[in-house]
PDB file of N, CA and C in Angstrom:
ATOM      1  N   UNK A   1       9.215  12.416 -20.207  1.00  0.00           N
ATOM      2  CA  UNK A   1       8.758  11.059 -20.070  1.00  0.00           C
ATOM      3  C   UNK A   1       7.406  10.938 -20.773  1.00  0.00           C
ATOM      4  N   UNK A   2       7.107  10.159 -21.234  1.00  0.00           N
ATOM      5  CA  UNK A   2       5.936   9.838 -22.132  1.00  0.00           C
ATOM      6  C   UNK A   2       5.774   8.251 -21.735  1.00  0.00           C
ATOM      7  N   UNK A   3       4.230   7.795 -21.697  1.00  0.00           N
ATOM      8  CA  UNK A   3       3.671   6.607 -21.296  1.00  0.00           C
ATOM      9  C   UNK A   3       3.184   6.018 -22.171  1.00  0.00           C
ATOM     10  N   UNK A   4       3.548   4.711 -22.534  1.00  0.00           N
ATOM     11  CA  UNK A   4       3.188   3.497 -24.110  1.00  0.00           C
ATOM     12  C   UNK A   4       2.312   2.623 -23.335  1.00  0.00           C
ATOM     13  N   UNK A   5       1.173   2.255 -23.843  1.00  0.00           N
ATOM     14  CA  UNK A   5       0.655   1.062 -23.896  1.00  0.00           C
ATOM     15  C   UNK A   5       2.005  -0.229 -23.884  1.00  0.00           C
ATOM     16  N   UNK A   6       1.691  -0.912 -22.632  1.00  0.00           N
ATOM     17  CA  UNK A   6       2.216  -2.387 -22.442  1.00  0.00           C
ATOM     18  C   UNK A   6       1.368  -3.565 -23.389  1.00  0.00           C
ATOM     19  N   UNK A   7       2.359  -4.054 -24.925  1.00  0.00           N
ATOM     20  CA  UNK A   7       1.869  -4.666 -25.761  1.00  0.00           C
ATOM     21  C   UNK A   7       1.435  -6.041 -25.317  1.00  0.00           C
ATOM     22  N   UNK A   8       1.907  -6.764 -23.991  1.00  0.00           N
ATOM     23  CA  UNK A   8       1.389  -7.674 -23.819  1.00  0.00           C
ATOM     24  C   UNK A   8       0.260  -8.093 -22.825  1.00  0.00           C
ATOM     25  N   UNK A   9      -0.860  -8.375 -23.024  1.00  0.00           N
ATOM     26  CA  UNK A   9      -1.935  -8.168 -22.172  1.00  0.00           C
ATOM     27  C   UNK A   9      -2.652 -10.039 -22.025  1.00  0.00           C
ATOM     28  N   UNK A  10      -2.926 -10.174 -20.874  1.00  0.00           N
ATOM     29  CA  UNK A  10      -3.209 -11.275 -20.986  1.00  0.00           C
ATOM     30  C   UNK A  10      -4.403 -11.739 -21.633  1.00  0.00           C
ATOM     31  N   UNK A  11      -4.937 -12.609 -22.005  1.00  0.00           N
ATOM     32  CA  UNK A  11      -5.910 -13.220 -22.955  1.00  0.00           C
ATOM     33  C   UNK A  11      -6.690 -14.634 -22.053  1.00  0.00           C
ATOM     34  N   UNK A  12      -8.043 -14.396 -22.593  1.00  0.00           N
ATOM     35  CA  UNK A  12      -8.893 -15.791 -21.947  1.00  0.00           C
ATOM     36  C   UNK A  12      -9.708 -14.824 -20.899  1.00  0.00           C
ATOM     37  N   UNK A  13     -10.061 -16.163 -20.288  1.00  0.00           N
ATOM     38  CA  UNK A  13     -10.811 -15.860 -18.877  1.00  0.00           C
ATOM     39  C   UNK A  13     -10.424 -15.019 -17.615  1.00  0.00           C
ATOM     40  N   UNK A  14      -8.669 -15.494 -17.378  1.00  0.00           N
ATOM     41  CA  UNK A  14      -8.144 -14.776 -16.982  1.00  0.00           C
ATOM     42  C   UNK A  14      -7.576 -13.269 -16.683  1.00  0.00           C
ATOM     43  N   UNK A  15      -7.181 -13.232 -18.149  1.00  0.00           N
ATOM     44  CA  UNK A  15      -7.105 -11.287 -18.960  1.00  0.00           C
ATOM     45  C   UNK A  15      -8.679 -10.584 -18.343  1.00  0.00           C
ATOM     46  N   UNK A  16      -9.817 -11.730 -18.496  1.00  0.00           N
ATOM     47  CA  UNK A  16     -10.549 -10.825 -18.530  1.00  0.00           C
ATOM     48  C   UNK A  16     -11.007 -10.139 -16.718  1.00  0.00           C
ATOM     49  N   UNK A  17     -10.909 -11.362 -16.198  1.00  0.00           N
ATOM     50  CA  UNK A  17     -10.908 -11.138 -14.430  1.00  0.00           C
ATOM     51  C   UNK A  17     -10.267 -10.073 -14.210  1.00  0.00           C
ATOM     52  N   UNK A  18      -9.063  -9.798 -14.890  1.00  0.00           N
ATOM     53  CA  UNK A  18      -7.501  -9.094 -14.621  1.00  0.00           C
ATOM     54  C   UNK A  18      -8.258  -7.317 -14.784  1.00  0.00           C
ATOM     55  N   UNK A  19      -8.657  -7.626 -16.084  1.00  0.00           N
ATOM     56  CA  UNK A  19      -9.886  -6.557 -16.664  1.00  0.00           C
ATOM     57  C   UNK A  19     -11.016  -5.592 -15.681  1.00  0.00           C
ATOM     58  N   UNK A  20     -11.280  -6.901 -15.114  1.00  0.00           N
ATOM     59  CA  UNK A  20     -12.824  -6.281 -14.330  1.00  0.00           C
ATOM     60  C   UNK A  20     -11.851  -5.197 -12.831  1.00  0.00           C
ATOM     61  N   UNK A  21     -11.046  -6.378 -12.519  1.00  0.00           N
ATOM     62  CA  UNK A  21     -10.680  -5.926 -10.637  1.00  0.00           C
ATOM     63  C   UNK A  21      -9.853  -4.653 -11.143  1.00  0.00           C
ATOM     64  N   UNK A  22      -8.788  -4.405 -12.240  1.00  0.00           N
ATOM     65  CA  UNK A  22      -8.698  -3.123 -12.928  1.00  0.00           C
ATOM     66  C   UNK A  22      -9.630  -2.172 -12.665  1.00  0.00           C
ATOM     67  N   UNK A  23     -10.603  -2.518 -13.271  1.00  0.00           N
ATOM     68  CA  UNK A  23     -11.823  -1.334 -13.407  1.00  0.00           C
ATOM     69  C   UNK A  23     -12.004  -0.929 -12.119  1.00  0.00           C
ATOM     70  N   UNK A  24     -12.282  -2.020 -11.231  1.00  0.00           N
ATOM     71  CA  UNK A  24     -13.266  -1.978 -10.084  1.00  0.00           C
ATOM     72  C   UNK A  24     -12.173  -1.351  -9.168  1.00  0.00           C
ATOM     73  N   UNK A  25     -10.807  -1.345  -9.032  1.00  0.00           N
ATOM     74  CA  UNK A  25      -9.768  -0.578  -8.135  1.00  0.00           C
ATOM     75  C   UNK A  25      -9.362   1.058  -8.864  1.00  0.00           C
ATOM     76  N   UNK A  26     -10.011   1.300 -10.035  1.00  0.00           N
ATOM     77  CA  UNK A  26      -9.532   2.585 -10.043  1.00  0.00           C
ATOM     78  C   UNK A  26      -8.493   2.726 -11.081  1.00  0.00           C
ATOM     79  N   UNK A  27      -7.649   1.589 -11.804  1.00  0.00           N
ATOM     80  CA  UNK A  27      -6.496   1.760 -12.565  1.00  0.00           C
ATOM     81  C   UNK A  27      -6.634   2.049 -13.892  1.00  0.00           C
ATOM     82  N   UNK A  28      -5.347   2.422 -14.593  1.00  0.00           N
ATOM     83  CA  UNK A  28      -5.576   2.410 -15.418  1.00  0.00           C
ATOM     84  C   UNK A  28      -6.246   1.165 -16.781  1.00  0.00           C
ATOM     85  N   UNK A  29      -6.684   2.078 -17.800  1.00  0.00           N
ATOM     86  CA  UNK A  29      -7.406   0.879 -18.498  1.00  0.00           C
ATOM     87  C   UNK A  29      -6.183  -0.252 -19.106  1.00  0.00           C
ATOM     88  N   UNK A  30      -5.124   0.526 -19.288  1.00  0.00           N
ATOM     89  CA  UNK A  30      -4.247  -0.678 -20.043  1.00  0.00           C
ATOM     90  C   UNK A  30      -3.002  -0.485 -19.282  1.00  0.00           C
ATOM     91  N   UNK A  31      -2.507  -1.748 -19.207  1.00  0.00           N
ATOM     92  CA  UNK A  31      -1.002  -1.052 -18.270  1.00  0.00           C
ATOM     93  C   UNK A  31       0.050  -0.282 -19.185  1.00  0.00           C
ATOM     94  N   UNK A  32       0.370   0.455 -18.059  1.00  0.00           N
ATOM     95  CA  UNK A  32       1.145   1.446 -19.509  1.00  0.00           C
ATOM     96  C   UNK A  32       2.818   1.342 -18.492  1.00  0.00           C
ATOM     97  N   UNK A  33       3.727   1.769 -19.243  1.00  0.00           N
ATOM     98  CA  UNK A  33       5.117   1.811 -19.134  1.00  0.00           C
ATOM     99  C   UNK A  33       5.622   2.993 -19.282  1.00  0.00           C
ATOM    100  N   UNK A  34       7.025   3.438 -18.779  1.00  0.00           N
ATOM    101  CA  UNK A  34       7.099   4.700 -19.229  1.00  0.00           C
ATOM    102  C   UNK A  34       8.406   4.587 -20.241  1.00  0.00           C
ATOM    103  N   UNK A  35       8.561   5.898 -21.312  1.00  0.00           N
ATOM    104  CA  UNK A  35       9.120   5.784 -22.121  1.00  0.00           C
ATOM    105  C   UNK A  35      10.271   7.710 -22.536  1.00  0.00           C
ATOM    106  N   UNK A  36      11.111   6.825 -22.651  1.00  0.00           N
ATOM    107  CA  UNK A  36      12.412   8.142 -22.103  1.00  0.00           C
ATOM    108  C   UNK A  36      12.707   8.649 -23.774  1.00  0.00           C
ATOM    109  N   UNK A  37      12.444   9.935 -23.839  1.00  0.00           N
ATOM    110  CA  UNK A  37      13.152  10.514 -25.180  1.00  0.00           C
ATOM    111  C   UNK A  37      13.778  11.439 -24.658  1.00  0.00           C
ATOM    112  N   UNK A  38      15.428  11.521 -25.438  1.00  0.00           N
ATOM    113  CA  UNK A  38      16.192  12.871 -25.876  1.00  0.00           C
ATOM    114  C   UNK A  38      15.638  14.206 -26.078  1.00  0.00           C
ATOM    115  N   UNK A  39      15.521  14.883 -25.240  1.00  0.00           N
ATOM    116  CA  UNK A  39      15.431  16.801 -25.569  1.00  0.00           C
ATOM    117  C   UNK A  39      15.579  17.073 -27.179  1.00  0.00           C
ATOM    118  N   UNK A  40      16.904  17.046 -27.300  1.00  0.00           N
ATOM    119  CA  UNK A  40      17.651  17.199 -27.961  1.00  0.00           C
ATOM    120  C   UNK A  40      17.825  16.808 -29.492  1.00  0.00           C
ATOM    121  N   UNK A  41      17.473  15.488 -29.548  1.00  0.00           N
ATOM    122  CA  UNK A  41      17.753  14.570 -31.056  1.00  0.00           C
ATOM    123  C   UNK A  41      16.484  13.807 -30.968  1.00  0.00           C
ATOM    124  N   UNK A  42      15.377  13.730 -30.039  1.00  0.00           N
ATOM    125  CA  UNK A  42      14.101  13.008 -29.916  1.00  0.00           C
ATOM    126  C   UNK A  42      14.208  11.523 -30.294  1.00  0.00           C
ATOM    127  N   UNK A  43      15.336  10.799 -30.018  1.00  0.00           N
ATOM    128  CA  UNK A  43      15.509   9.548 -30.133  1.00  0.00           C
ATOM    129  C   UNK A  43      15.376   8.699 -28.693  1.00  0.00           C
ATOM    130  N   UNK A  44      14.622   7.815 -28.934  1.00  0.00           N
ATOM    131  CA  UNK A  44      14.556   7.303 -27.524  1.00  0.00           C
ATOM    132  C   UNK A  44      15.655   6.569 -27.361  1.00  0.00           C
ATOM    133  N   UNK A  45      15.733   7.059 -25.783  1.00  0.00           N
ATOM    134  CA  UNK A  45      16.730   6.159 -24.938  1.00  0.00           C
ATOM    135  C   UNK A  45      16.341   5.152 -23.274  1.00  0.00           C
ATOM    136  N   UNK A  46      17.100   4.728 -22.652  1.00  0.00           N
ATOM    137  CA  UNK A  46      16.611   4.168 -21.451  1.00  0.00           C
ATOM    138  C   UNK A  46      17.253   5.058 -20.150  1.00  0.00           C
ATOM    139  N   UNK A  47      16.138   5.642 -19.361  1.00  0.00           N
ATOM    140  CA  UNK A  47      16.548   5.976 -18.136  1.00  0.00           C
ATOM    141  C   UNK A  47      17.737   5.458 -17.996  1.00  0.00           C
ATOM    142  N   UNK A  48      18.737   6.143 -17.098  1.00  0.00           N
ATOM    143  CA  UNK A  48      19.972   5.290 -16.716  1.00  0.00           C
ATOM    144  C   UNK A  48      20.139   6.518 -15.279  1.00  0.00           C
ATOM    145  N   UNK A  49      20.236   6.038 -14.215  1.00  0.00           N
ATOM    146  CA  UNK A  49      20.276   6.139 -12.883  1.00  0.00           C
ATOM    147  C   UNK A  49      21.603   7.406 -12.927  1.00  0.00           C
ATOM    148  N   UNK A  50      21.242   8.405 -11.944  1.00  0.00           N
ATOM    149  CA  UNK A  50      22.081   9.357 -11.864  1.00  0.00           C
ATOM    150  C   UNK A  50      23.177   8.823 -10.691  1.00  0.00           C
ATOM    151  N   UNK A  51      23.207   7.971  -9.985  1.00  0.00           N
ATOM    152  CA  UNK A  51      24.376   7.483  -9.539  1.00  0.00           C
ATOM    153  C   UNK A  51      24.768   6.942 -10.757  1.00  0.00           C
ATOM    154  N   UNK A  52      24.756   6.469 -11.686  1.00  0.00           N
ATOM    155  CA  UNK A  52      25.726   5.628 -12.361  1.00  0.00           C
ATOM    156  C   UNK A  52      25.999   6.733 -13.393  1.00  0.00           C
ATOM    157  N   UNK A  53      25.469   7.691 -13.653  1.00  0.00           N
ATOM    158  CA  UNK A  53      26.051   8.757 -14.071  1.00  0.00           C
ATOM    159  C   UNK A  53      27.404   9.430 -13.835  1.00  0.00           C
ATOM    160  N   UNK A  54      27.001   9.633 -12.340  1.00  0.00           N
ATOM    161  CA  UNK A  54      28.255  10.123 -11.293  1.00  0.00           C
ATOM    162  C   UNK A  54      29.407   9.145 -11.830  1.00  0.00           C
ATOM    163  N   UNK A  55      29.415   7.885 -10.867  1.00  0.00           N
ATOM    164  CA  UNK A  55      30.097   6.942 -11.094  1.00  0.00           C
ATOM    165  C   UNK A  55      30.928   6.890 -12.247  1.00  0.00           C
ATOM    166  N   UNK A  56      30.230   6.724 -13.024  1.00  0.00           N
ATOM    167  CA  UNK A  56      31.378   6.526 -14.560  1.00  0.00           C
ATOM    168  C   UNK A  56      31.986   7.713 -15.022  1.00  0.00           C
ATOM    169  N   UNK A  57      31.892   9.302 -14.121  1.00  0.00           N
ATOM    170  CA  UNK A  57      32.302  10.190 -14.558  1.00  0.00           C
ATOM    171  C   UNK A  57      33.725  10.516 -13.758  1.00  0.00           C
ATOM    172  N   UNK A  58      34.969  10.994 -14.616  1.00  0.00           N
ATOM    173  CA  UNK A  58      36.064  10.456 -14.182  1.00  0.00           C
ATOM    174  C   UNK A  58      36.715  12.005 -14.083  1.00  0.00           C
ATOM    175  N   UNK A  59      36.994  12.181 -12.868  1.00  0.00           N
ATOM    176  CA  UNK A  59      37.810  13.253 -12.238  1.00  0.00           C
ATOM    177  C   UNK A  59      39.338  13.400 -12.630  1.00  0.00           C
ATOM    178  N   UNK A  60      39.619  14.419 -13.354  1.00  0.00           N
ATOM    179  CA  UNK A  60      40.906  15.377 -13.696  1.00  0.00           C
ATOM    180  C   UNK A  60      41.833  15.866 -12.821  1.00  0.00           C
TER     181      UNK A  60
END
């Protein structure tokens, strides 16, 4: 798992309030997201839930 900067950040007066109480609680500086790559072929993909793993896997 690897963590991206969240490209949309709010702007104005607001963004910046958003900014300060950030600081002042401890968080991180930019919101960040997390981001899923392949072992294997290093192409990113999207988490996908290990029940639905199970699920779609079809017994012989």
């Amino acid at each position: 798992m690897v963590m991206k900067r969240v490209q949309t950040q709010p702007e104005g007066w607001q963004g910046f309030q958003q900014f300060l109480t950030m600081l002042m609680q401890g968080q991180h500086y930019y919101q960040m997201e997390q981001q899923y790559f392949c072992r294997v072929c290093n192409q990113q993909n999207e988490r996908v839930k290990q029940r639905d793993l199970l699920t779609g896997a079809r017994v012989s």
